[in-house]
Protein backbone atom coordinates (compact mmCIF):
# COMPACT_ATOMS: atom_id res chain seq x y z
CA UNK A 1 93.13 78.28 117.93
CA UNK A 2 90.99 81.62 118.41
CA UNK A 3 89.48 83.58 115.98
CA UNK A 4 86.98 86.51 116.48
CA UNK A 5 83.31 86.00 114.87
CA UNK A 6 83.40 87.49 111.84
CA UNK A 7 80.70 90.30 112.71
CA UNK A 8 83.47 91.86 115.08
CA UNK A 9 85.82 94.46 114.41
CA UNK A 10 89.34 92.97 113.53
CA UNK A 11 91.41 96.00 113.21
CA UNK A 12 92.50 96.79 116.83
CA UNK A 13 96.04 95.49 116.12
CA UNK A 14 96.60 98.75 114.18
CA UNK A 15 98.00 96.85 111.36
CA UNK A 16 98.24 98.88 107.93
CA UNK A 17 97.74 98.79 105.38
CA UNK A 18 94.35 97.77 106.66
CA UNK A 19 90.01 98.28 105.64
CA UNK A 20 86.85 96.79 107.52
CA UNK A 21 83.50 97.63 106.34
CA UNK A 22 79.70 96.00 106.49
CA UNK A 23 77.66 95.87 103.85
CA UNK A 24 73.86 96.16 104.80
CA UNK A 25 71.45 95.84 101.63
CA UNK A 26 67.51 97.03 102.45
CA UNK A 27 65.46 96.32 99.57
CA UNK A 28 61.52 96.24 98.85
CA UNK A 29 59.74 93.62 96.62
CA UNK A 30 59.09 96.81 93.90
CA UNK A 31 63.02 97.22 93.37
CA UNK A 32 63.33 99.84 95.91
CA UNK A 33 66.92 99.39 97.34
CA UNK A 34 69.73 100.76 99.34
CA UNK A 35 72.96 99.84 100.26
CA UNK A 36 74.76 101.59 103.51
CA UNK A 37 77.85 100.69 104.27
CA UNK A 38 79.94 101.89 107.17
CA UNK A 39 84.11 101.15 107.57
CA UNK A 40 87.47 102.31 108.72
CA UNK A 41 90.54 102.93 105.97
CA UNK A 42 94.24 102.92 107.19
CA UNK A 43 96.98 103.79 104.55
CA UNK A 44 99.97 101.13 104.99
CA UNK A 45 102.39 103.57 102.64
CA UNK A 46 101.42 106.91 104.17
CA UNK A 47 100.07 108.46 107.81
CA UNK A 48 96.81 108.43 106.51
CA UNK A 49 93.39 106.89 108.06
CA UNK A 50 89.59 107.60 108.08
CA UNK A 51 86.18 106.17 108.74
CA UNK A 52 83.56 106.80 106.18
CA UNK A 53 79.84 105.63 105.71
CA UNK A 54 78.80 105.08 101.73
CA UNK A 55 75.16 105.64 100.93
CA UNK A 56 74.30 103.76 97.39
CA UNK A 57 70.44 104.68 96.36
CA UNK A 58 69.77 101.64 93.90
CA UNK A 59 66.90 104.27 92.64
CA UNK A 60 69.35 106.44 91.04
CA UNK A 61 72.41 104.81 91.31
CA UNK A 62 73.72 107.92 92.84
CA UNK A 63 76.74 106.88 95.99
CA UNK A 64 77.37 109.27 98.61
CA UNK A 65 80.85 108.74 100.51
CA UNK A 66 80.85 110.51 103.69
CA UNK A 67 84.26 110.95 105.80
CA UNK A 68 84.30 110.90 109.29
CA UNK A 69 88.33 111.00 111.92
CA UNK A 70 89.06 107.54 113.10
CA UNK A 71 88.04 109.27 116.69
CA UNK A 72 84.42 108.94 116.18
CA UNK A 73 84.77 105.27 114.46
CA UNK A 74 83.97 103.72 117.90
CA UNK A 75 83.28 99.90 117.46
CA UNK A 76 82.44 97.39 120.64
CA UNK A 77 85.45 95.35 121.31
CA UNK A 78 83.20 91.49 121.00
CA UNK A 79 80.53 92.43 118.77
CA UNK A 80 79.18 94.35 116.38
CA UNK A 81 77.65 97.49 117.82
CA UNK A 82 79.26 100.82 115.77
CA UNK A 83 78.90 104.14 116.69
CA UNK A 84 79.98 106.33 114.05
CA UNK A 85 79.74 110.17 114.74
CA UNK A 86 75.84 110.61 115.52
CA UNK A 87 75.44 107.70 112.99
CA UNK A 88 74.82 103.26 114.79
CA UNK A 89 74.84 100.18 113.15
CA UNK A 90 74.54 96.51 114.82
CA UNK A 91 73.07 93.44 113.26
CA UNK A 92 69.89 94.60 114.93
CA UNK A 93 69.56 98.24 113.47
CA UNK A 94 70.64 100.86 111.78
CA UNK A 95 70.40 104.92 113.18
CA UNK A 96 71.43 107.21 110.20
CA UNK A 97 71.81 110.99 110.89
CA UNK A 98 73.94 112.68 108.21
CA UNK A 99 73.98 116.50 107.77
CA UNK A 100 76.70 117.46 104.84
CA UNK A 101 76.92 120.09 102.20
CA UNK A 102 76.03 117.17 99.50
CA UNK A 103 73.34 114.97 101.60
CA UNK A 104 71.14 114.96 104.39
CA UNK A 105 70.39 111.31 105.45
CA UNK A 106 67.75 110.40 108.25
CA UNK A 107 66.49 107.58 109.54
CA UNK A 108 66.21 104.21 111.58
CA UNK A 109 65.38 100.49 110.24
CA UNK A 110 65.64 97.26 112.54
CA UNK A 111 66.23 93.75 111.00
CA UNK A 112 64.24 91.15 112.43
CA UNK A 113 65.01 87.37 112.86
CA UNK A 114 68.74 87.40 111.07
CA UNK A 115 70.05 84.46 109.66
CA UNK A 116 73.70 84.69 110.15
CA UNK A 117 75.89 82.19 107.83
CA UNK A 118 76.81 78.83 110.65
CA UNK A 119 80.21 80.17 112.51
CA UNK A 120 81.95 77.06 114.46
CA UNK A 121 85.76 75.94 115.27
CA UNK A 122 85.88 73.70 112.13
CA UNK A 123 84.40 76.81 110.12
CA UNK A 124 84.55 79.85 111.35
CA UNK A 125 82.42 81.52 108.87
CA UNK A 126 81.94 81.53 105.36
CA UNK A 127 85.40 81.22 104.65
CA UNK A 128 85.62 77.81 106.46
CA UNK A 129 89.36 77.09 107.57
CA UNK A 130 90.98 80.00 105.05
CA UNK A 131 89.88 82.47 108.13
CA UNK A 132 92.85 80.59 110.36
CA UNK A 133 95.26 81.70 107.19
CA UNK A 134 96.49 85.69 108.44
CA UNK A 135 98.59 86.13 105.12
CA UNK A 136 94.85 86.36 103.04
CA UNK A 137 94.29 89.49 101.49
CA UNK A 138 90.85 89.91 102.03
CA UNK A 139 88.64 88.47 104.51
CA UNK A 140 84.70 87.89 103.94
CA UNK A 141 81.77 87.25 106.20
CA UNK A 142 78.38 86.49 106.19
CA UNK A 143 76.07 88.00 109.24
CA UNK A 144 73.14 87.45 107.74
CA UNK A 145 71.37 85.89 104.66
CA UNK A 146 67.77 87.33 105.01
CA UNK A 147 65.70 88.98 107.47
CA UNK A 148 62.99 91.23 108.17
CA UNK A 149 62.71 95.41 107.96
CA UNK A 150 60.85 98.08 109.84
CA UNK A 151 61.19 101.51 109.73
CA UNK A 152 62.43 104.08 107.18
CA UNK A 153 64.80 106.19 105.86
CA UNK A 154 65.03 110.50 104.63
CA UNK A 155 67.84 110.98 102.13
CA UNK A 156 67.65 114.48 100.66
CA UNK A 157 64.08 115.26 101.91
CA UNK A 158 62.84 112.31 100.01
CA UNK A 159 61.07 108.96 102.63
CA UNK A 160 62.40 105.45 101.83
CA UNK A 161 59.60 103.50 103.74
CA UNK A 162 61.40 99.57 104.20
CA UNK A 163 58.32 97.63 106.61
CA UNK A 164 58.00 93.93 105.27
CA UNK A 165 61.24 94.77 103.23
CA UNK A 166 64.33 92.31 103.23
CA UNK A 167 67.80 93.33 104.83
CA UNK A 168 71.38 91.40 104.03
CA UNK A 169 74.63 92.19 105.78
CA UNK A 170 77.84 91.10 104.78
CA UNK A 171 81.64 92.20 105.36
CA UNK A 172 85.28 92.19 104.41
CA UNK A 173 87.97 93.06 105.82
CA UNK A 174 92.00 93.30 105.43
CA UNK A 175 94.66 94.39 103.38
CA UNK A 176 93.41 94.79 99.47
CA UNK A 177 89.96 93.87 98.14
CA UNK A 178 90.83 90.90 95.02
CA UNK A 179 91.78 92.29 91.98
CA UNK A 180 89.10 90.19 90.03
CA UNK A 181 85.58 89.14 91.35
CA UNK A 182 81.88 88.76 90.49
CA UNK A 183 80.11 88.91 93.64
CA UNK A 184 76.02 88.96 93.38
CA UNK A 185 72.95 88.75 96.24
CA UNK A 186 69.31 88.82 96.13
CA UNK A 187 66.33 88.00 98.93
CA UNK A 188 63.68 88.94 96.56
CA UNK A 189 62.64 85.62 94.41
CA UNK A 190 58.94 84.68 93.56
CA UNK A 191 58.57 82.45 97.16
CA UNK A 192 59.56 84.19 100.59
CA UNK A 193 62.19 83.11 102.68
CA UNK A 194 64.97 82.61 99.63
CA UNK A 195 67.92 84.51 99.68
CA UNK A 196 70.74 83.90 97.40
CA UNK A 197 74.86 85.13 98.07
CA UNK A 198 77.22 84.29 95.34
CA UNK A 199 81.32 85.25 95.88
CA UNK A 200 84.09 83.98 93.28
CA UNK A 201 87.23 85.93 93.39
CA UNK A 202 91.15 85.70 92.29
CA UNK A 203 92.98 84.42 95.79
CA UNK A 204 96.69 85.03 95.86
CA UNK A 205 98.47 81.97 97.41
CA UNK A 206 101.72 81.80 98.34
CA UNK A 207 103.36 82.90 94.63
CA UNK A 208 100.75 81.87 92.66
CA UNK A 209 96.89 82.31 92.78
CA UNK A 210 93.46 80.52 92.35
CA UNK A 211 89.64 81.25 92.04
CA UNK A 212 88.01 80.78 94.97
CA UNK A 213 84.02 81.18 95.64
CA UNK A 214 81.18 81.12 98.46
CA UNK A 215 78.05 80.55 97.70
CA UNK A 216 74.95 80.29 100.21
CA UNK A 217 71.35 79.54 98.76
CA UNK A 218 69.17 80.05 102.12
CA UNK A 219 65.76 78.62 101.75
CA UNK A 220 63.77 79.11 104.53
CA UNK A 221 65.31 77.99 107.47
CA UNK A 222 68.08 75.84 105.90
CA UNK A 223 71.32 77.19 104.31
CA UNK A 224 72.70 75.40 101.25
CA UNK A 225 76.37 76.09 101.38
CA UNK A 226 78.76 75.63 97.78
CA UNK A 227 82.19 76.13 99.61
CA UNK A 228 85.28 74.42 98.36
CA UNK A 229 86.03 72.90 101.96
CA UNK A 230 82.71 71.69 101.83
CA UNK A 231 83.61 69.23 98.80
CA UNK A 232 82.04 71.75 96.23
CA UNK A 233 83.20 71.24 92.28
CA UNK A 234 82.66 74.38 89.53
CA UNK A 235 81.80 72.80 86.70
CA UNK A 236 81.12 75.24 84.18
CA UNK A 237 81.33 79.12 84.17
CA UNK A 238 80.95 81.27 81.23
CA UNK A 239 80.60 85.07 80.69
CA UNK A 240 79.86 87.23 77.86
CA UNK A 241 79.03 91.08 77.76
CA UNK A 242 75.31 91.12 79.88
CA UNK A 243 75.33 87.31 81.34
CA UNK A 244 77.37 85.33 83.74
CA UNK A 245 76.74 81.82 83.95
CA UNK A 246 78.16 79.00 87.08
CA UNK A 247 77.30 75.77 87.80
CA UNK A 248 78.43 74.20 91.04
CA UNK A 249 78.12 70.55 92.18
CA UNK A 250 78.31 69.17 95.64
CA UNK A 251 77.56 65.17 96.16
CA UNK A 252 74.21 65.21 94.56
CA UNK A 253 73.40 68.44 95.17
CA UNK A 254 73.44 71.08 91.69
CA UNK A 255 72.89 74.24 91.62
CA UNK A 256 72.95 76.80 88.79
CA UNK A 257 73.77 80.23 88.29
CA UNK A 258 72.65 83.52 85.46
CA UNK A 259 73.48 86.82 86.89
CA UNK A 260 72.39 89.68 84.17
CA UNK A 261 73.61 92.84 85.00
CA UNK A 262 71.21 95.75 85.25
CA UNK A 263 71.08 99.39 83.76
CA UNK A 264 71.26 101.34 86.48
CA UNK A 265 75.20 101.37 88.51
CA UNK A 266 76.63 103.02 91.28
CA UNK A 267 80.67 103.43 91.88
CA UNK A 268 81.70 102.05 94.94
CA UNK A 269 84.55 103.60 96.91
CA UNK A 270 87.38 100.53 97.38
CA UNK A 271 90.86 100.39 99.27
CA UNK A 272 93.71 101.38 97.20
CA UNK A 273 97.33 102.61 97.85
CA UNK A 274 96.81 106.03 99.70
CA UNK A 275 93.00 106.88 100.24
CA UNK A 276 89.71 104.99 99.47
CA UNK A 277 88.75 105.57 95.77
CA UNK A 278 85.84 105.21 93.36
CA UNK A 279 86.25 101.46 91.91
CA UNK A 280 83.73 98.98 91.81
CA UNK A 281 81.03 99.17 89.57
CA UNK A 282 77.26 97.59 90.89
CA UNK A 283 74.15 97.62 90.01
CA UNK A 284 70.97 96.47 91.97
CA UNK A 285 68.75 96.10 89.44
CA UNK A 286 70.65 93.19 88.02
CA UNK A 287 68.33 89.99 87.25
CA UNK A 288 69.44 86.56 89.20
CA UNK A 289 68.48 82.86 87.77
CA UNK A 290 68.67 80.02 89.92
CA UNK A 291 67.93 76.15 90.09
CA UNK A 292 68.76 74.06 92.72
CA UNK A 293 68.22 70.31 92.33
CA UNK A 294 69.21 67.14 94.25
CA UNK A 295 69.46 64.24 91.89
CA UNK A 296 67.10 64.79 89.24
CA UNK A 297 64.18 66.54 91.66
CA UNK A 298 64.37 70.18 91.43
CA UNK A 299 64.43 71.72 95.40
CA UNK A 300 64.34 75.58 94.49
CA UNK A 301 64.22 77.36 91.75
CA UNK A 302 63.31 81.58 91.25
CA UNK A 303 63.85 84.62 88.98
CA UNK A 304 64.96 88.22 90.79
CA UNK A 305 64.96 91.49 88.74
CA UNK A 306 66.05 93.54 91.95
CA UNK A 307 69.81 91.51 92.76
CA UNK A 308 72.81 93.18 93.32
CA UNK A 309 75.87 92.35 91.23
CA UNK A 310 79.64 93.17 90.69
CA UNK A 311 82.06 92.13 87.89
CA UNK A 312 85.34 93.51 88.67
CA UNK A 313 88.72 92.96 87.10
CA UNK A 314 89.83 90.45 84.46
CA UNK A 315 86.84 87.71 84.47
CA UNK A 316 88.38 85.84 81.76
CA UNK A 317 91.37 85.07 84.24
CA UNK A 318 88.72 84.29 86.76
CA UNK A 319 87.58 81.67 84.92
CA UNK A 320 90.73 80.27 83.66
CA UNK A 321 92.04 80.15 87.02
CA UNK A 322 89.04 77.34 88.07
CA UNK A 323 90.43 74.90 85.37
């Protein structure tokens, strides 16, 4: 069985209703963080399509959504290589060059020495063997966990300057995002080379539905990966108005969770019905909490005041829906 890597482009089928788009975070140690992501909409209930580029400034939590014809979205058939009007992004760089009535955005930044999530016949990305399943709603991939910035970026006159900062990329792709998730990342924890990606969402199955998650805790060179097809148990989660708590166990591996959410958000733009609208709330100046232990020795542990984080939709069904 074949399936593309999940950096690639997967909508050349021209299936609607249908959304790609890759998330790239560039942060700084001193909370200085923003989020670009580039994609491609396509109505499935109306002749409607376009390609867009969102620009989130974590500084101000002010989101720019730019709108571009499906003509200039041109994507490289095998890998990830995207030219978008006078715009390029690639797991090795990105080349901004916006000019609109609302934002003039500038710049280039290359990520050094990625570390994509482990893709492989038996698990073809994050998702393991739920990537072989075409009838999922939403698709997710890791391209990379942590790696090094250079260069810098002009939005509105004002310099972002990202040397020795910390890049993340991640995508989805299909028909609808999930109508509940809390989704959270950092690579900025008190010791270098941690980076932290944690993904629990309602997945509809067949007629029914169930919480799923992905969670990778990359220290160093190694990636610890809390997957259900790995063997991984939730044992507790909890939530209350400022604090979500998880716990997840995996042989003798145990790893908790506190995601805090932060004061400053920024309104995503998210597939729905008949255009792309303003949906998902995140901030990215959330605080992150983790401890990592095998048996009773503790392997990792850190505190981040600069993590991204969502909550979106009904949590207290995405918590009954793990017991």
């Amino acid at each position: 069985m074949f399936i593309k890597n999940p950096a690639q482009y997967h909508g050349t089928l021209n299936k609607r209703p249908f959304f790609e788009g890759w998330y790239h975070k560039i942060s700084m140690p001193n909370g200085q963080s923003i989020v670009l992501i580039p994609g491609i909409y396509k109505s499935g209930l109306i002749d409607y399509e376009t390609a867009f580029i969102m620009i989130f400034n974590g500084q101000n939590g002010n989101v720019d959504y730019i709108t571009f014809s499906p003509e200039e979205f041109i994507c490289h058939p095998n890998k990830y290589e995207l030219q978008l009007g006078a715009n390029f992004f690639s797991l090795n760089e990105i080349i901004l060059n916006i000019n609109t009535d609302t934002i003039v955005a500038k710049g280039h930044v290359q990520n050094q020495n990625i570390k994509p999530w482990p893709v492989s016949i038996l698990e073809p990305g994050c998702m393991g063997w739920y990537a072989y399943v075409p009838t999922m709603e939403c698709f997710h991939g890791i391209l990379s966990m942590d790696h090094h910035l250079k260069g810098e970026i002009d939005i509105n006159g004002k310099s972002y300057l990202f040397d020795n900062g910390r890049g993340y990329i991640e995508k989805d792709w299909g028909t609808n995002f999930p109508k509940n998730w809390v989704w959270a990342q950092s690579n900025h924890f008190e010791l270098p080379g941690i980076s932290l990606s944690v993904s629990i969402a309602t997945i509809p199955w067949r007629k029914s539905e169930f919480s799923g998650f992905i969670v990778g805790l990359q220290v160093n060179d190694f990636l610890y990966r809390f997957t259900p097809y790995r063997g991984s148990k939730v044992d507790l989660v909890t939530y209350n108005e400022n604090e979500f708590s998880c716990h997840f166990k995996q042989a003798d591996l145990d790893l908790q969770i506190q995601l805090y959410k932060g004061s400053k958000t920024g309104i995503l733009f998210a597939p729905d019905k008949f255009d792309m609208k303003e949906k998902v709330a995140e901030n990215l100046d959330a605080k992150i909490r983790f401890k990592l232990k095998k048996g009773n020795k503790i392997i990792a542990e850190g505190k981040s005041s600069n993590g991204a984080l969502e909550i979106i939709g009904d949590t207290k069904s995405l918590i009954e829906n793990f017991t």
